[in-house]
C-alpha atoms as a PDB file:
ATOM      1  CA  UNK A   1       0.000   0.000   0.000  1.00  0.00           C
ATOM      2  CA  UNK A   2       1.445   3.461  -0.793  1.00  0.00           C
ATOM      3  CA  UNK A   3       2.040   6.185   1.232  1.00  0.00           C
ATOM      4  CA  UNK A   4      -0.691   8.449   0.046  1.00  0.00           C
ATOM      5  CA  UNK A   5      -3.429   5.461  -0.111  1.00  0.00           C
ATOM      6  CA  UNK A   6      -2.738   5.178   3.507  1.00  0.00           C
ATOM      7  CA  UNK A   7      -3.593   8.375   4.426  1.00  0.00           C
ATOM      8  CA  UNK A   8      -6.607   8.648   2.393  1.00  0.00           C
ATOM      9  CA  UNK A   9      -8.170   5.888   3.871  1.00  0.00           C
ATOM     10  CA  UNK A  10      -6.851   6.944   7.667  1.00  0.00           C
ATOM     11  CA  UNK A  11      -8.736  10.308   6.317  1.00  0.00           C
ATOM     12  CA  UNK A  12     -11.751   7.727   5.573  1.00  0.00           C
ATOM     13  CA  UNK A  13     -11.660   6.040   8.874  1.00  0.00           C
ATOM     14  CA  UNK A  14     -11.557   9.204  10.675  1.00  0.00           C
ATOM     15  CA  UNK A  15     -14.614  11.099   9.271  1.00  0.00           C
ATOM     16  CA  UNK A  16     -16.422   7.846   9.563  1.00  0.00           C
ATOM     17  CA  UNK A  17     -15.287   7.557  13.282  1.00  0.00           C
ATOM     18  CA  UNK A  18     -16.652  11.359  13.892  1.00  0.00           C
ATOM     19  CA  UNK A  19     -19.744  11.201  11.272  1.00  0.00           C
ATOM     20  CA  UNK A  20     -22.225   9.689  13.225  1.00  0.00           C
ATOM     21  CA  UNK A  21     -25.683  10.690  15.217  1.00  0.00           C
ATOM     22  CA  UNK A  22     -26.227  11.257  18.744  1.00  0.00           C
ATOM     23  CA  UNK A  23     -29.501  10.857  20.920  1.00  0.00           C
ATOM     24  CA  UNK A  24     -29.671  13.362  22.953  1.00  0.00           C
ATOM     25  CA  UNK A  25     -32.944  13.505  26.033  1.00  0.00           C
ATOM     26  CA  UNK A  26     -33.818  16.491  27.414  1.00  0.00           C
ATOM     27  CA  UNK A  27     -34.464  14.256  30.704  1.00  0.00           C
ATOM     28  CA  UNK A  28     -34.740  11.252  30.507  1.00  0.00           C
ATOM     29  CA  UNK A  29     -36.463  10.414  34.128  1.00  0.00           C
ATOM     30  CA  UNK A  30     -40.322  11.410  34.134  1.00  0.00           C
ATOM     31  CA  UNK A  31     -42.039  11.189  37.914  1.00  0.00           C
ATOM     32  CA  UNK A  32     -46.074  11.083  36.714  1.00  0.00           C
ATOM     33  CA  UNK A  33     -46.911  11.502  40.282  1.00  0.00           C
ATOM     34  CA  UNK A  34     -50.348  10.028  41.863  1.00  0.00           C
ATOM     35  CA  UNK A  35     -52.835   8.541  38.977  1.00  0.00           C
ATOM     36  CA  UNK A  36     -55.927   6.326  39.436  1.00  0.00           C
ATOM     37  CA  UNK A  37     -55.905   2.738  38.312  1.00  0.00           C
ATOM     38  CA  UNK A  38     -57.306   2.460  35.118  1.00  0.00           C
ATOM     39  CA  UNK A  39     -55.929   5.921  33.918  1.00  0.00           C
ATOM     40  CA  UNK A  40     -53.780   6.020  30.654  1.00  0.00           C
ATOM     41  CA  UNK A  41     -50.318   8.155  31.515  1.00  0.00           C
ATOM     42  CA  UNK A  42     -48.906   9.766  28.493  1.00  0.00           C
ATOM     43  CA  UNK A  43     -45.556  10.713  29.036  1.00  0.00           C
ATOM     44  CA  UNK A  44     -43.250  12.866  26.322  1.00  0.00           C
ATOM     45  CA  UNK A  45     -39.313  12.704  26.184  1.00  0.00           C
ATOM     46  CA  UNK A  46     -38.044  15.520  23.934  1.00  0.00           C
ATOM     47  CA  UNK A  47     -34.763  14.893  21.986  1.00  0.00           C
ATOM     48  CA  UNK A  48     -32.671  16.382  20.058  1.00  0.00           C
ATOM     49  CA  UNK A  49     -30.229  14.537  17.294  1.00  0.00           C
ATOM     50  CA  UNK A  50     -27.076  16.637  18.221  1.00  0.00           C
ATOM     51  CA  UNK A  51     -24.524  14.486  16.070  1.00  0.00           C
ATOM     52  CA  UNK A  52     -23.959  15.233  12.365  1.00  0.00           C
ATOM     53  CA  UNK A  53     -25.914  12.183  10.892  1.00  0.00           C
ATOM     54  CA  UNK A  54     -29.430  11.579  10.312  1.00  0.00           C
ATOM     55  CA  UNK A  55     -30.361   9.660  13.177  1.00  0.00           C
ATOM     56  CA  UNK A  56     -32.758   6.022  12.791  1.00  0.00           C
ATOM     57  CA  UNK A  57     -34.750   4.902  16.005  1.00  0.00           C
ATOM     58  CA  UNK A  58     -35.690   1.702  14.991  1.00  0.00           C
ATOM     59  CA  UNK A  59     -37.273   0.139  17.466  1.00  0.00           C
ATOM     60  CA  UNK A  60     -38.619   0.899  21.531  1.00  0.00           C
ATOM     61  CA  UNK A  61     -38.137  -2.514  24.098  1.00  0.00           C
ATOM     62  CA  UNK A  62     -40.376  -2.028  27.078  1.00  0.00           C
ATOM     63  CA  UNK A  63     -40.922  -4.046  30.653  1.00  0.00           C
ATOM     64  CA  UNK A  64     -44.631  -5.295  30.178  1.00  0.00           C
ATOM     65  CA  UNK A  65     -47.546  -4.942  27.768  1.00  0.00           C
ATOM     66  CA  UNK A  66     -49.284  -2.406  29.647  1.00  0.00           C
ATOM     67  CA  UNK A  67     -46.602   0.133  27.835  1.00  0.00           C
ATOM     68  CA  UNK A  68     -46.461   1.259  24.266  1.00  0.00           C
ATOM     69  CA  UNK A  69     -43.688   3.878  22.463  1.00  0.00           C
ATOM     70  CA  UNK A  70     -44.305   6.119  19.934  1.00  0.00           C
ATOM     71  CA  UNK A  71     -41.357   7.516  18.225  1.00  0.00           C
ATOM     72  CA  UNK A  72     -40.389   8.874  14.552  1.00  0.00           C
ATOM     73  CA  UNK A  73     -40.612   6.497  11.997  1.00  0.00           C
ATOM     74  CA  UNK A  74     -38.734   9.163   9.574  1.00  0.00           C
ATOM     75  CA  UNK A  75     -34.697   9.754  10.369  1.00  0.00           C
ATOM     76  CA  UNK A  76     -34.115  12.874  12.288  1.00  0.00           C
ATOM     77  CA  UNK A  77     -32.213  15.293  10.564  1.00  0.00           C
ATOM     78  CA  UNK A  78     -28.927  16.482  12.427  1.00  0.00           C
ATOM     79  CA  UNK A  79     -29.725  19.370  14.724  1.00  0.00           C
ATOM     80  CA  UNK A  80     -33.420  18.687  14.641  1.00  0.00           C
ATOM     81  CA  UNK A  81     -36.043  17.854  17.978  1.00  0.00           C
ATOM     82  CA  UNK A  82     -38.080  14.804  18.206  1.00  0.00           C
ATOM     83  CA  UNK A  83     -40.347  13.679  20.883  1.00  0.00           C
ATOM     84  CA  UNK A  84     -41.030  10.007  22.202  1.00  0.00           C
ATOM     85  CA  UNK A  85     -44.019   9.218  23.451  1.00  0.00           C
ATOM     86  CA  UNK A  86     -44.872   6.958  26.053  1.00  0.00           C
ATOM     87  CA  UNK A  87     -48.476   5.125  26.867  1.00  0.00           C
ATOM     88  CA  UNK A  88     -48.736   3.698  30.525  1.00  0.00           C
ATOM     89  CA  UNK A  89     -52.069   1.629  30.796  1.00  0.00           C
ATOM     90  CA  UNK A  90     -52.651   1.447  35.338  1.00  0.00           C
ATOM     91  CA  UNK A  91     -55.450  -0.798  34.695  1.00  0.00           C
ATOM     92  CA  UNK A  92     -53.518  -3.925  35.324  1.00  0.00           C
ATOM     93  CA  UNK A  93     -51.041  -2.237  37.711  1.00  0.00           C
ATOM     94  CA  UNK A  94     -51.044  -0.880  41.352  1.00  0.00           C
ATOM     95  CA  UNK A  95     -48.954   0.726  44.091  1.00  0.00           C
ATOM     96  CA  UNK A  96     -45.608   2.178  43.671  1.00  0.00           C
ATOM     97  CA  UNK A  97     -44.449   1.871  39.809  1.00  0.00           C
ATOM     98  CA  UNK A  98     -40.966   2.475  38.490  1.00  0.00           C
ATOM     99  CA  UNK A  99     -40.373   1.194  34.954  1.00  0.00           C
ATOM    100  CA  UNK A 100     -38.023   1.759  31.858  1.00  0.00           C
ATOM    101  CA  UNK A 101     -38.066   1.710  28.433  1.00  0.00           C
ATOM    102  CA  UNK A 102     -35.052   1.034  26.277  1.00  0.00           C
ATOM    103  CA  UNK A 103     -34.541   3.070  22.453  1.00  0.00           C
ATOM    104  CA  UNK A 104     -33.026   1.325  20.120  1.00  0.00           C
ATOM    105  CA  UNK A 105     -31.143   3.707  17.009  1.00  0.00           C
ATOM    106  CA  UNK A 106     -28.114   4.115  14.687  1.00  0.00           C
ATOM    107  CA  UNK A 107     -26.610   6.313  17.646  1.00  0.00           C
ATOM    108  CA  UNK A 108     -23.607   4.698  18.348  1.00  0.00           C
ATOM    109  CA  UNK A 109     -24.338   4.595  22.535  1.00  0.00           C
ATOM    110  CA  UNK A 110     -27.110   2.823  22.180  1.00  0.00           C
ATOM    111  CA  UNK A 111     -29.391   1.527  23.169  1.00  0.00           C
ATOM    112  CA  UNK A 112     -30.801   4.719  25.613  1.00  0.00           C
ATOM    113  CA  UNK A 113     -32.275   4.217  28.719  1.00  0.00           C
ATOM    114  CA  UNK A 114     -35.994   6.314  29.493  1.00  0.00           C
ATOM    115  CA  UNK A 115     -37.221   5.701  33.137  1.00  0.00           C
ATOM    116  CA  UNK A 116     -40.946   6.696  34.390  1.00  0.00           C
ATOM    117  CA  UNK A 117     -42.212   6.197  37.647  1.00  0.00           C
ATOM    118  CA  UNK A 118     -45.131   7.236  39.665  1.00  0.00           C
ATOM    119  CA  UNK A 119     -48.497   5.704  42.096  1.00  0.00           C
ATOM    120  CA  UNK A 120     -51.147   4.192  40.958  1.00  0.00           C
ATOM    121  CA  UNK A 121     -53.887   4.112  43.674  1.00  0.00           C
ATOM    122  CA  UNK A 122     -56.999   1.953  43.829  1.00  0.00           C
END
């Protein structure tokens, strides 16, 4: 390999190494306080893709079946907000809850941890 092949593709590796998209919560740890059972908790996690790639969520993994994500389908642009959304069903839950939902994406530290947690009274 020549000298100047080399360095173009240690150029390569490089912008690849710093070309990438980064998931970025404005909190990530929501507290929905005192609910009734039965009640449907809608909870929103702003982002913001702060890396220089178009960043792909592809997929949400969540504790139990009472929870369902809602996230962009599209790629977020570098620099631009998104929001997650996240449906907590109480009706088959009670007491003290404290659950997490994981984000799956092309962001290189995935995947990202979201935590909720609140009562559910009776």
């Amino acid at each position: 390999m020549s000298k100047s092949t080399f360095t173009l593709l240690s150029i390569c590796l490089s912008f690849q190494l710093f070309a990438q998209p980064q998931l970025k919560f404005t909190d990530s740890k929501k507290n929905f306080g005192f609910v009734k059972k039965g009640e449907q908790v809608k909870i929103l996690y702003p982002f913001t893709n702060t890396g220089n790639q178009p960043l792909i969520i592809s997929d949400a993994k969540v504790e139990c079946s009472c929870t369902k994500v809602i996230f962009p389908k599209e790629p977020v642009q570098a620099g631009k907000y998104g929001t997650i959304e996240v449906l907590f069903d109480t009706t088959p839950t009670y007491d003290r809850q404290d659950r997490m939902v994981e984000v799956i994406s092309n962001d290189p530290k995935s995947p990202h941890k979201l935590r909720y947690k609140g009562v559910v009274l009776k």
